[in-house]
C-alpha atoms as a PDB file:
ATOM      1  CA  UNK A   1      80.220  43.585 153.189  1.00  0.00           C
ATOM      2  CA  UNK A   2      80.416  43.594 149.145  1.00  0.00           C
ATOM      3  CA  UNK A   3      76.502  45.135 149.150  1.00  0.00           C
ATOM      4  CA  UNK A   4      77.641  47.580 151.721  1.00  0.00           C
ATOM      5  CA  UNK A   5      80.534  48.319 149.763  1.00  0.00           C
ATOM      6  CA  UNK A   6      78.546  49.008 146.632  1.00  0.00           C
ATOM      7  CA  UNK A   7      76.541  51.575 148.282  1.00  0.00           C
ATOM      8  CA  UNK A   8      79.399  53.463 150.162  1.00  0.00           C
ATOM      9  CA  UNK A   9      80.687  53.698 146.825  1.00  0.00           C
ATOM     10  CA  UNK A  10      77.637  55.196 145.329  1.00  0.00           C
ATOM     11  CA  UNK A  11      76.593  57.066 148.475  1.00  0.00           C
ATOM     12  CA  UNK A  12      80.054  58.226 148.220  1.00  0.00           C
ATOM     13  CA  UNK A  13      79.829  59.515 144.310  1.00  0.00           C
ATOM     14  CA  UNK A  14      76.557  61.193 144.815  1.00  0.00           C
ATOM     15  CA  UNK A  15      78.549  63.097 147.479  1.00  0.00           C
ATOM     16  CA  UNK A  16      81.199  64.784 145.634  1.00  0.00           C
ATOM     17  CA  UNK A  17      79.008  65.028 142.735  1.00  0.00           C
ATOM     18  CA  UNK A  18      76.335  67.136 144.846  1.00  0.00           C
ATOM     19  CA  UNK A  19      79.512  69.090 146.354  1.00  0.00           C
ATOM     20  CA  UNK A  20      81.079  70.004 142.982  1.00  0.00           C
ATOM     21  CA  UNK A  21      77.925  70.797 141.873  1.00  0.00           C
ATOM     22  CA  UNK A  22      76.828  73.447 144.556  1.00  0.00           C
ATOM     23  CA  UNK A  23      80.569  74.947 144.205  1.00  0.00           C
ATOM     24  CA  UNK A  24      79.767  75.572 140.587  1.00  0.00           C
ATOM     25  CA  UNK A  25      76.083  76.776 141.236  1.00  0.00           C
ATOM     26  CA  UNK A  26      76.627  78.918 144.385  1.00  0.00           C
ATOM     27  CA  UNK A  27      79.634  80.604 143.813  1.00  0.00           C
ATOM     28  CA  UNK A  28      79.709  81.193 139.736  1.00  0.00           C
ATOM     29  CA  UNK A  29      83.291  80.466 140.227  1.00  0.00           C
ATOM     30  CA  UNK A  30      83.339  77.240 141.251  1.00  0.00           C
ATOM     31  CA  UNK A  31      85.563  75.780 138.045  1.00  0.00           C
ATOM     32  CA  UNK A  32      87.769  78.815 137.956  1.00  0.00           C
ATOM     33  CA  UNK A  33      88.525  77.783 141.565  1.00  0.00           C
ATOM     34  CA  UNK A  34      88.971  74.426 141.048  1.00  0.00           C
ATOM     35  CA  UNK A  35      91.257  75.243 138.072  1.00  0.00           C
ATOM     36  CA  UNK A  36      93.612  77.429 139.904  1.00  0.00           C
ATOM     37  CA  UNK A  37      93.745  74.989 142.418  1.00  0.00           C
ATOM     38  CA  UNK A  38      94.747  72.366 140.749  1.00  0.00           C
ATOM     39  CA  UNK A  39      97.146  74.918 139.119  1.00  0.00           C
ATOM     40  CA  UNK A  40      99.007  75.320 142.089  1.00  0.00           C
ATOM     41  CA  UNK A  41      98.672  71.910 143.612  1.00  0.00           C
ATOM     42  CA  UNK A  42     100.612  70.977 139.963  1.00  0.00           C
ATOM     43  CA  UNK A  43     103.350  73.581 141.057  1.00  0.00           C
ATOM     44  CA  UNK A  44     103.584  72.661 144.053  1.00  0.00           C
ATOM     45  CA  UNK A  45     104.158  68.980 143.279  1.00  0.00           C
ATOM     46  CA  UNK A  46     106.635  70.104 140.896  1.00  0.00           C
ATOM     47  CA  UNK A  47     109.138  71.547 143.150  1.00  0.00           C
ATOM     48  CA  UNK A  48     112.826  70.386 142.588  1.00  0.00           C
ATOM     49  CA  UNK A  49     112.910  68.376 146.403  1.00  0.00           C
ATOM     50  CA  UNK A  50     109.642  66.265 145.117  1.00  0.00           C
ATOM     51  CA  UNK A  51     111.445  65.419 142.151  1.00  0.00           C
ATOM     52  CA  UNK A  52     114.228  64.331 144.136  1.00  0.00           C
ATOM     53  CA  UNK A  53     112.345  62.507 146.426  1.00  0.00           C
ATOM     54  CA  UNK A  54     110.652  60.846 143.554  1.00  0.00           C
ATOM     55  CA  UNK A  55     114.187  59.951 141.945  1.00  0.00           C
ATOM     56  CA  UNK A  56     115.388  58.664 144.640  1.00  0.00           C
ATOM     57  CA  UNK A  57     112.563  56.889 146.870  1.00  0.00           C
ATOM     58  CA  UNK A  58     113.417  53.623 145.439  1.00  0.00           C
ATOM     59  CA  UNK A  59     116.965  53.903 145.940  1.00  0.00           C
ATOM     60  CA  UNK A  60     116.166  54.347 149.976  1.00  0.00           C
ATOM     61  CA  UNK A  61     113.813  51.801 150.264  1.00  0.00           C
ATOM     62  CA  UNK A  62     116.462  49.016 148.780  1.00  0.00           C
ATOM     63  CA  UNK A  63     119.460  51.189 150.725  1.00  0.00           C
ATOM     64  CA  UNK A  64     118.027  52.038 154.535  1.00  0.00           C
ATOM     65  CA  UNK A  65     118.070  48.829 155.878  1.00  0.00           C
ATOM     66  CA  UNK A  66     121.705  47.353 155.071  1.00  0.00           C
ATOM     67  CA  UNK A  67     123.254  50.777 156.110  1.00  0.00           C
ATOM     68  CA  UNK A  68     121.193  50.602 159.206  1.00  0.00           C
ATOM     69  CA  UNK A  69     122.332  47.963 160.532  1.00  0.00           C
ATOM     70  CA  UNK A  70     125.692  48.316 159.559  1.00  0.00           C
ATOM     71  CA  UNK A  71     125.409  52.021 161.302  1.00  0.00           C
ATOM     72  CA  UNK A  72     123.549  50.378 164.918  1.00  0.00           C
ATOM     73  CA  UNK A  73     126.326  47.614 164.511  1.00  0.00           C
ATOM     74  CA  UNK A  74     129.247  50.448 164.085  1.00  0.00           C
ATOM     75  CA  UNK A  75     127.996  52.373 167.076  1.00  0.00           C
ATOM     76  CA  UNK A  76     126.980  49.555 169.349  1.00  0.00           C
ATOM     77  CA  UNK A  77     130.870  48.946 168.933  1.00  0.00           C
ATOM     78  CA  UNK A  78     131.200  52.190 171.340  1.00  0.00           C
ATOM     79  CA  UNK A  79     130.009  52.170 174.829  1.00  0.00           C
ATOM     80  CA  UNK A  80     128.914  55.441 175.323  1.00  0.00           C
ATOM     81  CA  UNK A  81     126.357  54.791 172.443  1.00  0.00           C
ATOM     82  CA  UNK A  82     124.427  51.895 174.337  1.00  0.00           C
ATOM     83  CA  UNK A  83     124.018  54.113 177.231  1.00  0.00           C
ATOM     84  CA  UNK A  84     121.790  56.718 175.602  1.00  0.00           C
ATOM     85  CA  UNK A  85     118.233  56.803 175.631  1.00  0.00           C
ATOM     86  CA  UNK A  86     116.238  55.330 173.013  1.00  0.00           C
ATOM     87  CA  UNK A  87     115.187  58.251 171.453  1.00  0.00           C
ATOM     88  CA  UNK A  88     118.519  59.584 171.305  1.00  0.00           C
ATOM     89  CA  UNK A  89     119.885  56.366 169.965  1.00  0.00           C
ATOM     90  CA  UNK A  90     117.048  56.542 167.300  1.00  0.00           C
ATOM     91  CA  UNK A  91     118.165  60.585 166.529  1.00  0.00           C
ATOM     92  CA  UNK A  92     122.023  59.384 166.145  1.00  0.00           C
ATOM     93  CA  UNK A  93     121.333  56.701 163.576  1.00  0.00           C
ATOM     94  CA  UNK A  94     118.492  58.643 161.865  1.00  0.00           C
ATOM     95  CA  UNK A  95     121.252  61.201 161.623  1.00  0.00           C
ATOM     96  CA  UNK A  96     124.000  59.223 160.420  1.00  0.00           C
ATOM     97  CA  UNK A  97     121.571  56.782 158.033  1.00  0.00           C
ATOM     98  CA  UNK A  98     119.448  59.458 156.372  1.00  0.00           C
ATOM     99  CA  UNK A  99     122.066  61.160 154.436  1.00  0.00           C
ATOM    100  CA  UNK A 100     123.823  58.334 153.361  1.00  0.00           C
ATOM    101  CA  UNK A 101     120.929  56.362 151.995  1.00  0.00           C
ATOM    102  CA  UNK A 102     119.995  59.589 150.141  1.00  0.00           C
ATOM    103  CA  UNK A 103     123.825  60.092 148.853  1.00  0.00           C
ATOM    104  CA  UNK A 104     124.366  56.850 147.643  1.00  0.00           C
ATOM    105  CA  UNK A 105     120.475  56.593 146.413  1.00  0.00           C
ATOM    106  CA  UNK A 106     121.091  59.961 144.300  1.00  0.00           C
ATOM    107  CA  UNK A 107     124.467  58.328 142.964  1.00  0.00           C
ATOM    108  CA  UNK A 108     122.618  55.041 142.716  1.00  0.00           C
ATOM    109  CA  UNK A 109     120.013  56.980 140.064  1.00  0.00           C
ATOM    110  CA  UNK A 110     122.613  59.471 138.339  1.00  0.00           C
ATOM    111  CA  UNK A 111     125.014  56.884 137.298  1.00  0.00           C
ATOM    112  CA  UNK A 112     122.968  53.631 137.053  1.00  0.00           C
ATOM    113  CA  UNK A 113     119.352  53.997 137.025  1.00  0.00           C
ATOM    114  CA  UNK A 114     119.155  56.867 134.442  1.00  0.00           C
ATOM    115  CA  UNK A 115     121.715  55.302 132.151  1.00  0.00           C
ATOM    116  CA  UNK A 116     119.644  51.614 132.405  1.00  0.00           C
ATOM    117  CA  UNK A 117     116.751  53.715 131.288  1.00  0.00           C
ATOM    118  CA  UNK A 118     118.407  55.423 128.902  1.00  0.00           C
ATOM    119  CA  UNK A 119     119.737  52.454 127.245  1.00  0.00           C
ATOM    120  CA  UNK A 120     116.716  50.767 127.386  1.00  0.00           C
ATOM    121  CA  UNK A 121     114.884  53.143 125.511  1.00  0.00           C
ATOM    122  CA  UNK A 122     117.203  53.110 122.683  1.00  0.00           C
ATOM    123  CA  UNK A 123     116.289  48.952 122.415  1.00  0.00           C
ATOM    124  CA  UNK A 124     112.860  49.825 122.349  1.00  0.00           C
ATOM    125  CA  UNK A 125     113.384  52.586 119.670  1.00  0.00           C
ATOM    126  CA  UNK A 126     115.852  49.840 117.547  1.00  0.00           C
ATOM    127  CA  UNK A 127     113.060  47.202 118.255  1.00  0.00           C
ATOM    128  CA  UNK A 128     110.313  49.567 117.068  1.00  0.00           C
ATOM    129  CA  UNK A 129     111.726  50.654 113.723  1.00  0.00           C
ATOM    130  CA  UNK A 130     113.389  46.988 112.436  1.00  0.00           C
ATOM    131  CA  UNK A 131     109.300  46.074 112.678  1.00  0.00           C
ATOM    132  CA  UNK A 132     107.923  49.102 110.930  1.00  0.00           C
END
């Protein structure tokens, strides 16, 4: 498998190598094109809701579960709930979890993430001068 591997790998290379090189050579273009596309992937990435989503990912993972189950326990509490389907119990949590773990993930990262980094860049800036 690891000699296998190694050749992929190469086999692999040599691939994107060739293909780079024949957009470069056949179509005179072929770094102007790669440019603006990596131009506008960059934008793209950049959008405010990535941002968001990249604020806030880590605040969700630690927050979906807990609410969850507190959300299935809250509505298995009603009886109309247990008699829906399963996809429409799965739509009714997904609705009532999703916000929520954003909310409290966004207020999670405003109030106590940003500050904690905040602050601990200051140490590192104190620590960094007293040894200069």
């Amino acid at each position: 498998m690891v000699v296998a591997g190694l050749y992929m790998k190469k086999f692999l290379l040599i691939c994107f190598l060739f293909s780079f090189y024949e957009l470069a050579l056949n179509y005179g273009t072929g770094f102007a094109t790669l440019d603006r596309g990596m131009k506008l992937l960059a934008r793209f990435i950049g959008l405010k809701i990535f941002k968001f989503s990249a604020d806030t990912s880590y605040g969700v993972y630690l927050i979906h579960v807990p609410l969850l189950i507190l959300v299935i326990r809250l509505l298995t509490l009603e009886t109309p709930f247990t008699g829906f389907s399963p996809a429409w119990r799965f739509l009714a949590c997904l609705a009532v979890v999703f916000p929520l773990a954003y909310a409290l993930a966004f207020l999670a990262h405003r109030y106590i993430e940003s500050p904690g980094i905040d602050w601990g860049r200051n140490i590192i800036k104190r620590m960094g001068r007293k040894r200069s």
